[in-house]
Protein backbone atom coordinates (compact mmCIF):
# COMPACT_ATOMS: atom_id res chain seq x y z
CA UNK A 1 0.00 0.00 0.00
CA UNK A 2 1.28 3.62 -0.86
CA UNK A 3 2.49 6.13 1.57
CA UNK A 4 0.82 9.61 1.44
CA UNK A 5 2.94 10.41 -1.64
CA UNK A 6 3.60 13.83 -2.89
CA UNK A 7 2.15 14.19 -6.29
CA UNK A 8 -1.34 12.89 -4.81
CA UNK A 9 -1.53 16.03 -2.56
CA UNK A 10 -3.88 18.23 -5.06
CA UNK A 11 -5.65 14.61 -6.48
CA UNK A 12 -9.26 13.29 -5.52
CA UNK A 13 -10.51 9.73 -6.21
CA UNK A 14 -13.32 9.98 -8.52
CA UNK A 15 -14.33 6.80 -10.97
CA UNK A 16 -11.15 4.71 -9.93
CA UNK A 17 -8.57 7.35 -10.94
CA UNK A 18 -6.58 10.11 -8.91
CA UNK A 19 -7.86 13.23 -10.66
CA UNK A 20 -6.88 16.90 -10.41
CA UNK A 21 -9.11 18.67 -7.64
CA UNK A 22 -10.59 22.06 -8.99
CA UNK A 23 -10.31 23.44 -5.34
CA UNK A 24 -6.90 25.44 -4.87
CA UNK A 25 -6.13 25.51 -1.45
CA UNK A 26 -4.50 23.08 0.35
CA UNK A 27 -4.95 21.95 4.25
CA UNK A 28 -2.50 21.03 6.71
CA UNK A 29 -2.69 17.82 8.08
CA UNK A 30 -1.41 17.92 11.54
CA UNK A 31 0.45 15.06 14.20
CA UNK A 32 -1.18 16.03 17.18
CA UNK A 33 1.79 14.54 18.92
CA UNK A 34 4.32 16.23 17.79
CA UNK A 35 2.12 19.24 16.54
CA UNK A 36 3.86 19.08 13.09
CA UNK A 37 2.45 18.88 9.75
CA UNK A 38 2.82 15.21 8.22
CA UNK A 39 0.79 16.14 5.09
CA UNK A 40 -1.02 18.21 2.79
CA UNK A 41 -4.30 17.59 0.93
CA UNK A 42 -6.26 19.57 -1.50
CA UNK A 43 -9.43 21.25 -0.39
CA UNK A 44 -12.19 20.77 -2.74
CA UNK A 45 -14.90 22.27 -4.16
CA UNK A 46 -18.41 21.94 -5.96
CA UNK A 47 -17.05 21.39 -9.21
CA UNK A 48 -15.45 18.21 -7.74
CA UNK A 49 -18.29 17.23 -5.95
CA UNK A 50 -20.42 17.46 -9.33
CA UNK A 51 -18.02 15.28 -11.46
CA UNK A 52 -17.41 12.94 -8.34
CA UNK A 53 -21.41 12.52 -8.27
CA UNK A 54 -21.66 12.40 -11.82
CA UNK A 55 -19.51 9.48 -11.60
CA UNK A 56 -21.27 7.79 -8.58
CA UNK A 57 -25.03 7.97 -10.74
CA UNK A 58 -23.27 6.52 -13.90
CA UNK A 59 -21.80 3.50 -12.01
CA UNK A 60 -24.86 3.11 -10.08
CA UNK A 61 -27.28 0.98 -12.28
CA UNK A 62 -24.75 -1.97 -12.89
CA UNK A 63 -23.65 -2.19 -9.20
CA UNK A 64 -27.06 -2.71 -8.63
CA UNK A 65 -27.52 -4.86 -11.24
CA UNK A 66 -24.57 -7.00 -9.54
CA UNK A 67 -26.75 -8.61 -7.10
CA UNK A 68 -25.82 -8.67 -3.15
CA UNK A 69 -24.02 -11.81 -3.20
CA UNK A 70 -21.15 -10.24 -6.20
CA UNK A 71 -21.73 -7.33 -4.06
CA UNK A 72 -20.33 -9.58 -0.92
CA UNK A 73 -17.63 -10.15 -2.41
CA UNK A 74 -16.32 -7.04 -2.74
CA UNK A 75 -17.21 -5.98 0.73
CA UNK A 76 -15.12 -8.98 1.93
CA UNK A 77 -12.50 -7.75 -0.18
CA UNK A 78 -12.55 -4.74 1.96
CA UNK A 79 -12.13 -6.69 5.50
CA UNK A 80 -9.33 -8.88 3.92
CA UNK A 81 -7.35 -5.74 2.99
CA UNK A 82 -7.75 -4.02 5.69
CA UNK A 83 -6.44 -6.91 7.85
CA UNK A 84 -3.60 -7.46 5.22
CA UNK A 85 -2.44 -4.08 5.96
CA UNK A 86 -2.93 -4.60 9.63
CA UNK A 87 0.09 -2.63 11.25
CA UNK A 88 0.65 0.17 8.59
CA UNK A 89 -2.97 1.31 9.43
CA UNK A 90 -2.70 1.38 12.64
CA UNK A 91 0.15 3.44 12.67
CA UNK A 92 -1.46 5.72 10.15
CA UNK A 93 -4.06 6.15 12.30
CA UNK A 94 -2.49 6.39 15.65
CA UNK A 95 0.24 9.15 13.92
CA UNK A 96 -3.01 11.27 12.60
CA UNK A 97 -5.86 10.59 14.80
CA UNK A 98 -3.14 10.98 18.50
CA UNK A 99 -5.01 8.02 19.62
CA UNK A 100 -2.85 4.76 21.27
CA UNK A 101 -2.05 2.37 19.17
CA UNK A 102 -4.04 -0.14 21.16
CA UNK A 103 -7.02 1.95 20.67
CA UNK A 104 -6.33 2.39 17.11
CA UNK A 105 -6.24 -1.45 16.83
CA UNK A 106 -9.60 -1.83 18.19
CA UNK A 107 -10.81 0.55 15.67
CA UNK A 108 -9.45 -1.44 13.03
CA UNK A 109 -10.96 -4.79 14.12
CA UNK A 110 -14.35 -2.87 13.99
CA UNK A 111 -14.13 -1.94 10.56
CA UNK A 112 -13.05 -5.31 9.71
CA UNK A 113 -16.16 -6.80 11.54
CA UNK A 114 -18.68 -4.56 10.17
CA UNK A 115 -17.80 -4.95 6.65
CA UNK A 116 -17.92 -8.69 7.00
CA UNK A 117 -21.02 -8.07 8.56
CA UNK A 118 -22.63 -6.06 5.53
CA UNK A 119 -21.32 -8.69 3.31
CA UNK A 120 -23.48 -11.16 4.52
CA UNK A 121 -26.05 -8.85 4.88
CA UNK A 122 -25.91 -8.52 1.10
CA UNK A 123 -26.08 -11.82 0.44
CA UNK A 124 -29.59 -12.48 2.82
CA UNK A 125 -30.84 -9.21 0.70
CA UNK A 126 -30.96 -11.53 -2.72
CA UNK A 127 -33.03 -14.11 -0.53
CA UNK A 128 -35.15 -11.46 0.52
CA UNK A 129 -35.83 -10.49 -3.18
CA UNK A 130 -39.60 -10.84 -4.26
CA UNK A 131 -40.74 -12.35 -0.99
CA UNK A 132 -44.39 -13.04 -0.99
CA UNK A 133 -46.86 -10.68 0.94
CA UNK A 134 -49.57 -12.62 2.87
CA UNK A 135 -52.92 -10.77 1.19
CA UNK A 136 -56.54 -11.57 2.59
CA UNK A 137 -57.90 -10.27 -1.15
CA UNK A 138 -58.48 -13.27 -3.30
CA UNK A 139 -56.59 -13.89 -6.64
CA UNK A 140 -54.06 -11.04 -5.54
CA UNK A 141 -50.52 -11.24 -5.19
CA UNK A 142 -47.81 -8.94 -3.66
CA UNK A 143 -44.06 -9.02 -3.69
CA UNK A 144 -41.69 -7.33 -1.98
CA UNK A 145 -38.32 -5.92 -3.20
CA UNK A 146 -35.49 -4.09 -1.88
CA UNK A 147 -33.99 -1.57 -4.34
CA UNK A 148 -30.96 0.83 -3.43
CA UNK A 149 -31.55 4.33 -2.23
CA UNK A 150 -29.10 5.75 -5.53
CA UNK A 151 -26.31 7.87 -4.76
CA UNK A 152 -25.21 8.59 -1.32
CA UNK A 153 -23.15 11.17 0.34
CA UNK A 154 -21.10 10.03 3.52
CA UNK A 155 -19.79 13.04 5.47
CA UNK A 156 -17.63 11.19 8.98
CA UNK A 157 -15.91 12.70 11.58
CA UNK A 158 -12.31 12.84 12.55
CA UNK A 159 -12.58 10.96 16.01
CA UNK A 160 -13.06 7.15 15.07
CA UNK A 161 -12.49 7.73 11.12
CA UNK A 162 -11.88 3.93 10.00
CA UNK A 163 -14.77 3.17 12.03
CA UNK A 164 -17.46 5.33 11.00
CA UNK A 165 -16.95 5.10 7.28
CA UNK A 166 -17.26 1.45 7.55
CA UNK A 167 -20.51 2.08 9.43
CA UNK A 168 -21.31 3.99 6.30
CA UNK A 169 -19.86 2.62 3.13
CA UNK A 170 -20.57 -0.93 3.93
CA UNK A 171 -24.23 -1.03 4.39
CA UNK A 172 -24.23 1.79 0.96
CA UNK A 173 -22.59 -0.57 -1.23
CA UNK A 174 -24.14 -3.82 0.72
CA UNK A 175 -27.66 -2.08 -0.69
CA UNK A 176 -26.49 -1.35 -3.98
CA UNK A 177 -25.56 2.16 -3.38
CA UNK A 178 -22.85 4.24 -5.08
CA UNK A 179 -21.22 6.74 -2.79
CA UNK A 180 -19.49 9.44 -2.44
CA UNK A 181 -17.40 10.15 0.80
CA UNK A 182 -16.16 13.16 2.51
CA UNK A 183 -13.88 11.99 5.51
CA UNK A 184 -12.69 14.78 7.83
CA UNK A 185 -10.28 17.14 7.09
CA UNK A 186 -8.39 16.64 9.89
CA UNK A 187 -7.99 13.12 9.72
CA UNK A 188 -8.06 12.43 6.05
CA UNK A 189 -4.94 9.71 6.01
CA UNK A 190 -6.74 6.64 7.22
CA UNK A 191 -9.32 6.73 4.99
CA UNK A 192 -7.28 7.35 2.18
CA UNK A 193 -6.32 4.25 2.20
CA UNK A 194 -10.05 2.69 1.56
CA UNK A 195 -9.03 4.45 -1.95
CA UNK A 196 -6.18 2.39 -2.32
CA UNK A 197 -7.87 -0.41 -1.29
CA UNK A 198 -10.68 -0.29 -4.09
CA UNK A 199 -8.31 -0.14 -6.57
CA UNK A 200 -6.07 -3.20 -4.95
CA UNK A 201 -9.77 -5.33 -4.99
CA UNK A 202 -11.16 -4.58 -8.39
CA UNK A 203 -13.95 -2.27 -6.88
CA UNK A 204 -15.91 -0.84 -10.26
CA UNK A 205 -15.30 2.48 -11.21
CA UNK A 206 -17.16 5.08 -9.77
CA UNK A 207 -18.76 2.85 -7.14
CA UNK A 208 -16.56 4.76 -4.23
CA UNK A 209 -15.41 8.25 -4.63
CA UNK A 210 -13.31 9.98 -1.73
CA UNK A 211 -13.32 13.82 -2.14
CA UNK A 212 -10.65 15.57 0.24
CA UNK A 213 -11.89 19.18 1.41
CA UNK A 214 -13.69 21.14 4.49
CA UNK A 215 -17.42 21.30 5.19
CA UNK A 216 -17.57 24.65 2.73
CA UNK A 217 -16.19 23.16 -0.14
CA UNK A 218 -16.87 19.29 -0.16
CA UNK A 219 -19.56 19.14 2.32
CA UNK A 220 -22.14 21.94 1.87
CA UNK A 221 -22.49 21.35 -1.77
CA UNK A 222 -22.91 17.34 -1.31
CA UNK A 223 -25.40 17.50 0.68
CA UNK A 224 -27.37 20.29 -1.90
CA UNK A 225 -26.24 18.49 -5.08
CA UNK A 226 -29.77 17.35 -6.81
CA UNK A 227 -28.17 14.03 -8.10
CA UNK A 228 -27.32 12.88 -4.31
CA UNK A 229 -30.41 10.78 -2.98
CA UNK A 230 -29.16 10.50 0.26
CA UNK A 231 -27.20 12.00 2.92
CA UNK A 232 -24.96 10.14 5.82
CA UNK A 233 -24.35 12.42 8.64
CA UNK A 234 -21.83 12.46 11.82
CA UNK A 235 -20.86 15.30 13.62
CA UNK A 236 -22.14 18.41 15.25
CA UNK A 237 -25.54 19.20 15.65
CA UNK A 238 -25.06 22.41 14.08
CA UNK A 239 -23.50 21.30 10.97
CA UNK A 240 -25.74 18.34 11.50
CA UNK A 241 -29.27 20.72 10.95
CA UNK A 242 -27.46 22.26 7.88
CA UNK A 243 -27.06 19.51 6.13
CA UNK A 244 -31.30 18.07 7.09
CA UNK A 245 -31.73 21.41 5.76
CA UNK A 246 -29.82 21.23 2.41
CA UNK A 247 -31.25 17.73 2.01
CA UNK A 248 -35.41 19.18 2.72
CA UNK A 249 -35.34 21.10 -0.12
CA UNK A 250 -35.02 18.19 -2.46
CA UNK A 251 -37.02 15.43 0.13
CA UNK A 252 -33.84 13.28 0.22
CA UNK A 253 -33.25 10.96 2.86
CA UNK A 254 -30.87 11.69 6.06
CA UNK A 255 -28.80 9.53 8.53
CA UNK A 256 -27.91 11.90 11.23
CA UNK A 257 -25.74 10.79 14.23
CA UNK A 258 -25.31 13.93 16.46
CA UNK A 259 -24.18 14.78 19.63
CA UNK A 260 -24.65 13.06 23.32
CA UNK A 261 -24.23 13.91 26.64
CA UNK A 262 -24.49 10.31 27.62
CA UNK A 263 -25.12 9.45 31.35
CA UNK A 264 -23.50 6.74 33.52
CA UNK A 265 -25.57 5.29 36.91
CA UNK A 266 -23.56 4.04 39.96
CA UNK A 267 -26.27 2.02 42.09
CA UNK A 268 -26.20 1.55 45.87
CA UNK A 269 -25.19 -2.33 45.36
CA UNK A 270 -22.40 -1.93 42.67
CA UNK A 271 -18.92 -2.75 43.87
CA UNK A 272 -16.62 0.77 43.59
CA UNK A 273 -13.62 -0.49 42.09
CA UNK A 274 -15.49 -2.37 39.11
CA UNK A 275 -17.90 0.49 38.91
CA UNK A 276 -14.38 2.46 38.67
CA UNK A 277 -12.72 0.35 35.77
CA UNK A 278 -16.41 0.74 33.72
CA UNK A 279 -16.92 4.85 34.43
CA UNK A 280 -12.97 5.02 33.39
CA UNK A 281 -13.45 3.32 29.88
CA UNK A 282 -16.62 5.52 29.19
CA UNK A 283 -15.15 8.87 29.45
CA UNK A 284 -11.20 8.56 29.04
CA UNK A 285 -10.76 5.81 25.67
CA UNK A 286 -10.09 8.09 22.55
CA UNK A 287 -9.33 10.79 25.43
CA UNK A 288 -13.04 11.31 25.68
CA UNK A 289 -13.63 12.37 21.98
CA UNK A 290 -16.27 9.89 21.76
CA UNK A 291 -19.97 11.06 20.84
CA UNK A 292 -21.09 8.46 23.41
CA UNK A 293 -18.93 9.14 26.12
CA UNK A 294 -20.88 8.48 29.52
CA UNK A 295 -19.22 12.04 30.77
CA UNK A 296 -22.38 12.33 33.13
CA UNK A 297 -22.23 10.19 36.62
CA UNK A 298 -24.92 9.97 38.72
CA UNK A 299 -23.50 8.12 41.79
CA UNK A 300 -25.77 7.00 44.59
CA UNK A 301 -24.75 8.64 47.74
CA UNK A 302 -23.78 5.47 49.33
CA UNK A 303 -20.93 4.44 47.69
CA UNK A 304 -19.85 7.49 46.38
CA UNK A 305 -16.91 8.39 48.32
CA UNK A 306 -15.78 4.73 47.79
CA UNK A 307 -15.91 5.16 44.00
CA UNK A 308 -14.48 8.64 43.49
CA UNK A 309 -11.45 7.50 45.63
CA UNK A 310 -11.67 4.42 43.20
CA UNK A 311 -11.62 6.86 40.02
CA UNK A 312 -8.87 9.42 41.55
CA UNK A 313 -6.47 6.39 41.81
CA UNK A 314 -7.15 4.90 38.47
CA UNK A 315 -6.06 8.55 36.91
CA UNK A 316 -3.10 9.16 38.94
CA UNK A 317 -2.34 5.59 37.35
CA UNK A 318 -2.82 6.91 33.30
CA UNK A 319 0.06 6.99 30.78
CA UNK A 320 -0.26 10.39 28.89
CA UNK A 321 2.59 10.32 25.92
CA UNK A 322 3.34 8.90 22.82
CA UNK A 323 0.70 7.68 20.50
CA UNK A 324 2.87 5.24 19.05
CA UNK A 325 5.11 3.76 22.51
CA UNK A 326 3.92 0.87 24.48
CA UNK A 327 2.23 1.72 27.40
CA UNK A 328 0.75 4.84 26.81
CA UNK A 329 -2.88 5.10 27.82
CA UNK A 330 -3.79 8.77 26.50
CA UNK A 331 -2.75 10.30 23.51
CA UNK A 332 -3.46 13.87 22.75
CA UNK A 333 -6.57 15.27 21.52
CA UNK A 334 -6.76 15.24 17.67
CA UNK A 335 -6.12 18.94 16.90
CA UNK A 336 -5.39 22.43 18.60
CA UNK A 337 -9.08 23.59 17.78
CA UNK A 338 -10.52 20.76 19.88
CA UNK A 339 -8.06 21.34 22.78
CA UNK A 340 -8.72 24.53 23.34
CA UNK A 341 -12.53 24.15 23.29
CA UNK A 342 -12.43 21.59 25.46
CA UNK A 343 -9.84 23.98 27.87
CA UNK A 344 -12.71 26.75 27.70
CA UNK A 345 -14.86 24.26 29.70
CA UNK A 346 -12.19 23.67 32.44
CA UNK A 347 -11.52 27.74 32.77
CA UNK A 348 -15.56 27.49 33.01
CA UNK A 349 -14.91 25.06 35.69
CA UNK A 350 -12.98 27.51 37.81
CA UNK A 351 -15.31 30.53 37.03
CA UNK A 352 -18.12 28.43 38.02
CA UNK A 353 -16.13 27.27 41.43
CA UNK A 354 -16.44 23.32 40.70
CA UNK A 355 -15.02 21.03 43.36
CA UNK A 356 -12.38 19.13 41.34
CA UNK A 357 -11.39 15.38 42.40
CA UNK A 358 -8.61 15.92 39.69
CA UNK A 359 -8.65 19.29 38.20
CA UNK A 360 -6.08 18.34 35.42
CA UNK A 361 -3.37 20.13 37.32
CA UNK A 362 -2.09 16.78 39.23
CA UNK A 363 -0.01 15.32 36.18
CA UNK A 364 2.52 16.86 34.17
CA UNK A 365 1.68 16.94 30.54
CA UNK A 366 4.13 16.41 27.71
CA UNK A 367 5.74 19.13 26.22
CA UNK A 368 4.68 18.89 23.23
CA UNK A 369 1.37 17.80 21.40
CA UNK A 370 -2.56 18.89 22.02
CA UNK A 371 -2.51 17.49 25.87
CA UNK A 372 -5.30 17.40 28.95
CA UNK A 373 -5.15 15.53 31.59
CA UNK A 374 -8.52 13.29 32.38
CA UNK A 375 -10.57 15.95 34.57
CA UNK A 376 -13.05 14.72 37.12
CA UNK A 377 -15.64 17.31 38.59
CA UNK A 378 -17.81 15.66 41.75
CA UNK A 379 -21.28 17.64 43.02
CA UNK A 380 -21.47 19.45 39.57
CA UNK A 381 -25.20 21.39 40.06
CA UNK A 382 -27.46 20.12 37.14
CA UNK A 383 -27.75 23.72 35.64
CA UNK A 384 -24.38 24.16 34.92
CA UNK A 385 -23.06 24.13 31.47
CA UNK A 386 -20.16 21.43 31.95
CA UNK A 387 -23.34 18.94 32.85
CA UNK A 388 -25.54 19.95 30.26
CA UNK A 389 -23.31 20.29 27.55
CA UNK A 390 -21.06 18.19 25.19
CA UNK A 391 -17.49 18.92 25.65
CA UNK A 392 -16.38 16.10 23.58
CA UNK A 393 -13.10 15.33 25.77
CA UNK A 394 -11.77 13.79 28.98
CA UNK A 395 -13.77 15.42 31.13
CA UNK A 396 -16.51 13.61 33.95
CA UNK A 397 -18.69 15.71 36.00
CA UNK A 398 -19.95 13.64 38.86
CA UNK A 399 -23.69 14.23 40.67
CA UNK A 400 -24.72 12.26 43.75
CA UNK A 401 -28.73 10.66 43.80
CA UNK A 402 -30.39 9.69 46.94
CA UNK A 403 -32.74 6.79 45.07
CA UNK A 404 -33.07 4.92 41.81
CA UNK A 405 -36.04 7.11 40.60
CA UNK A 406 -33.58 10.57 41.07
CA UNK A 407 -31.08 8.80 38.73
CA UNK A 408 -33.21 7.83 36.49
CA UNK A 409 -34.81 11.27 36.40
CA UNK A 410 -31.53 12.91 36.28
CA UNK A 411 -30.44 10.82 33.39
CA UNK A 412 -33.19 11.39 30.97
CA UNK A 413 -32.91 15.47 32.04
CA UNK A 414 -31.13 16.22 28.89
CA UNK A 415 -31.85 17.58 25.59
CA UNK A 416 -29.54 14.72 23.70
CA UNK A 417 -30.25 10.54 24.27
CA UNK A 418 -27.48 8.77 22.75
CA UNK A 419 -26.33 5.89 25.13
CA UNK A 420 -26.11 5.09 28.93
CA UNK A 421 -24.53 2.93 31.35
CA UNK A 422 -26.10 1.55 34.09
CA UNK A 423 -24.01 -0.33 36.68
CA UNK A 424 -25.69 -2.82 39.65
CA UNK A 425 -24.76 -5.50 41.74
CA UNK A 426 -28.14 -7.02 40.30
CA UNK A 427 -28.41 -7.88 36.55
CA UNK A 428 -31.69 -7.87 36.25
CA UNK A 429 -32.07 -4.71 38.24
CA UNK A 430 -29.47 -2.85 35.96
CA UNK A 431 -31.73 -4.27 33.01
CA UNK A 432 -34.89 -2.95 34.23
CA UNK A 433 -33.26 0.67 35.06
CA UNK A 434 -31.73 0.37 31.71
CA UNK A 435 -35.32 0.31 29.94
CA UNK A 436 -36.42 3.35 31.61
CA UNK A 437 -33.60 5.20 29.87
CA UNK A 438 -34.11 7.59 26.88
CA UNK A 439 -31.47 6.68 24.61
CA UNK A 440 -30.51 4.29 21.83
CA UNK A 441 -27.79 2.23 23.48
CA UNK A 442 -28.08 1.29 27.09
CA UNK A 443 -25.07 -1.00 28.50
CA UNK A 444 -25.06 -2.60 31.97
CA UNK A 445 -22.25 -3.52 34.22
CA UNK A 446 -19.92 -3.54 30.89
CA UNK A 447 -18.16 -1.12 29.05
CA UNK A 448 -19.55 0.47 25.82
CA UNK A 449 -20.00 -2.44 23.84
CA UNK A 450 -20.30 -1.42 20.09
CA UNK A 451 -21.31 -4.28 17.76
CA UNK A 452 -22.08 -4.66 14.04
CA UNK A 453 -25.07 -6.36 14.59
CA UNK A 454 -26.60 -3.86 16.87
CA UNK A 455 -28.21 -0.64 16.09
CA UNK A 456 -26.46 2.48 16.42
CA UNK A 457 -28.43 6.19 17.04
CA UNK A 458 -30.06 8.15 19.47
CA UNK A 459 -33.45 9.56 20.75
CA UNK A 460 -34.17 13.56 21.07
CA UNK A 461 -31.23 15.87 19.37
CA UNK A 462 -28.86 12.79 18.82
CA UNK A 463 -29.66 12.41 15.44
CA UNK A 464 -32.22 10.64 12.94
CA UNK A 465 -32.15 6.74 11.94
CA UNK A 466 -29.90 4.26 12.79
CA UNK A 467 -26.81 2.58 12.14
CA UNK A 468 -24.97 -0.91 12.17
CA UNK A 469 -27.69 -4.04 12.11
CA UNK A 470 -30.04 -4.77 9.62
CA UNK A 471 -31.53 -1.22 10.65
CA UNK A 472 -28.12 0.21 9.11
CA UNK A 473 -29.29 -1.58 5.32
CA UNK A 474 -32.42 -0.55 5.52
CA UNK A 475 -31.56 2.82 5.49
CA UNK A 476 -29.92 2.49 2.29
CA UNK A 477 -32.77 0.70 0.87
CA UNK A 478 -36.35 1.71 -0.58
CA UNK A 479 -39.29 -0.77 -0.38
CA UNK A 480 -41.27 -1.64 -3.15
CA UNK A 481 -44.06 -3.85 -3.81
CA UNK A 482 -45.62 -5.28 -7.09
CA UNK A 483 -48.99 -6.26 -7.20
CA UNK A 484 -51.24 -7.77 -9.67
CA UNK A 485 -53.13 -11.07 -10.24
CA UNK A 486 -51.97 -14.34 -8.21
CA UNK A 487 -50.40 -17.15 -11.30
């Protein structure tokens, strides 16, 4: 597989080829570690998007026409190149992304499951081709079929690139979707490589295109172009409404995964130091740029000297360095932009006079790279912004509940549902709590669990529709029925 190679820096992927871009400027594309630029790419414009979607509706009709079983194939190509080229990726995205390299091998191993996933989901969609319709009317009969959305735009993020573009591209091309994909312009390397890797597999022209650009000149324009039949969202909520916006004018179809301020519940009966080990991988993995990061802990007043102890210990105990070295436990966050939002929150901290179990001031940071140390805030009042907002970074604010009916109230008191944690010494009680939750993905006495076969999405402002699972096809996929006399 290529390095990021010079002569590709002003080049898009449109219908199998590397292309001049018509955009002029290029973007810097930054190792949070070392806070040096490791690349350039171009940043794009409408004029690419137009010949990039031009290419996408031409291909469209035979990759349909394939079947989801040829379509499989393909898809499986995907996984098996993508575990060929195993460590380079890794290191690709650990060097880009700041994240450890064992976290970065996780991220991999997703992709890899979810596009074997989607290629068995593409073969069960031929069996579910023309499946009968039970019909009370007499001499009637009613098929159903499964036809591809069209053209799709994918627009993911820069925290969990590799991940969310599978999440995306997969279940597009598992449907019989052509696509167009916009990965983040701050983590554009990892991706790149899904490029390379369509060309390495035989992937038909025009079936994947990867345009390289911001959300002005790639993104806005995608999700307005006429020919683009549906959109794939993650990100912001603002940019997030823009783009259901763009996409209303036209009716096309939207896949929005949004923001989350995603709570965590400590019952009376849960044992401290395991509750400790599950509230520490929910807020701290990825340095707590994670849309579902359980960054809200509502700790019964019982045990909740025992567990902040348990938490204060565990992040005395962190590794903050080198992406790339053995050992280290958090990287920096992905750029200087998302640092120093996410410092604006702890300075709001100290305006707002918030009792710190670790302020961030306990640790000495690296000298060099886009650091903060894991923050933990305990008796944070529900009104202020650090509880109600998402700071999307390593930050916990803790609130103590007298009873299981305050937590639960406490946890649905928020404008965004994405996912919860609910941690008991009983299962079933966890279970039971965990159904009285608002939110799309509810774990219990586990860490966050993500799995191809399970839905992904949220209720309230988290977003529209869901991903992974069947429920992640479908959205790629229009019904239709035919109807007419029974033979």
């Amino acid at each position: 597989m290529q390095s990021f190679s010079q002569q590709l820096i002003n080049q898009q992927f449109i219908n199998n080829q590397w292309v001049p871009s018509a955009g002029t400027r290029l973007l810097d594309v930054m190792n949070p570690y070392r806070e040096v630029r490791i690349a350039q790419v171009t940043a794009g414009d409408a004029a690419d998007v137009d010949t990039a979607v031009k290419a996408a509706k031409q291909a469209q009709p035979a990759w349909q026409a394939l079947g989801g079983s040829a379509r499989a194939k393909y898809l499986d190509g995907f996984a098996d190149a993508l575990v060929a080229h195993r460590d380079s990726i890794i290191t690709l995205s650990a060097t880009n992304n700041g994240k450890p390299l064992a976290e970065a091998g996780i991220d991999l191993d997703d992709a890899i499951a979810c596009y074997r996933y989607y290629a068995g989901q593409a073969r069960a969609l031929d069996a579910r081709q023309g499946e009968l319709v039970s019909v009370e009317m007499a001499g009637v009969e009613a098929r159903t079929y499964h036809d591809p959305v069209g053209v799709v735009g994918l627009i993911a993020p820069w925290n969990f690139p590799l991940v969310t573009s599978a999440w995306k591209l997969a279940p597009a091309l598992a449907a019989g979707c052509t696509a167009v994909l916009k990965p983040s312009e701050v983590t554009p390397l990892p991706e790149r490589v899904l490029a390379e890797i369509a060309l390495e597999i035989g992937l038909p022209a025009g079936v994947l295109n990867l345009l390289n650009g911001d959300g002005e000149g790639i993104g806005a324009p995608l999700s307005h172009h006429p020919d683009v039949d549906k959109i794939s969202f993650t990100g912001s909520n603002r940019v997030g409404e823009a783009v259901m916006q763009a996409a209303s004018a036209r009716t096309a179809s939207v896949s929005l995964e949004l923001g989350g301020k995603s709570p965590i519940l400590v019952m009376e009966d849960a044992d401290p130091g395991q509750a400790a080990d599950w509230v520490m991988a929910g807020i701290y993995f990825n340095a707590g740029q994670i849309c579902s990061a359980t960054s809200r802990l509502l700790v019964h007043e019982d045990v909740a000297e025992a567990l902040y102890s348990a938490l204060a210990e565990r992040m005395d105990a962190l590794t903050l360095g080198d992406p790339l070295a053995e050992g280290t436990d958090l990287g920096p966050l992905t750029s200087a932009k998302q640092r120093d939002a996410v410092q604006r929150y702890l300075d709001l901290a100290e305006q707002e006079g918030l009792t710190a179990v670790r302020d961030g001031k306990h640790c000495t940071l690296p000298e060099k790279g886009y650091f903060l140390a894991p923050t933990l805030y305990r008796d944070v009042p529900v009104e202020s912004r650090l509880w109600q907002e998402e700071i999307f970074g390593p930050v916990l604010c803790g609130h103590s509940v007298g009873s299981e009916a305050e937590a639960v109230q406490l946890a649905n008191d928020s404008v965004f549902g994405l996912a919860a944690t609910v941690i008991s010494g009983d299962p079933e009680r966890a279970k039971r709590i965990g159904r009285q939750l608002k939110a799309g993905s509810i774990w219990y006495n586990s860490e966050q669990l993500v799995l191809p076969e399970t839905g992904w999405g949220g209720f309230k402002r988290s977003g529209i529709g869901r991903e992974l699972g069947p429920w992640g096809l479908s959205a790629y996929l229009e019904v239709k029925h035919v109807i007419g006399p029974a033979d």
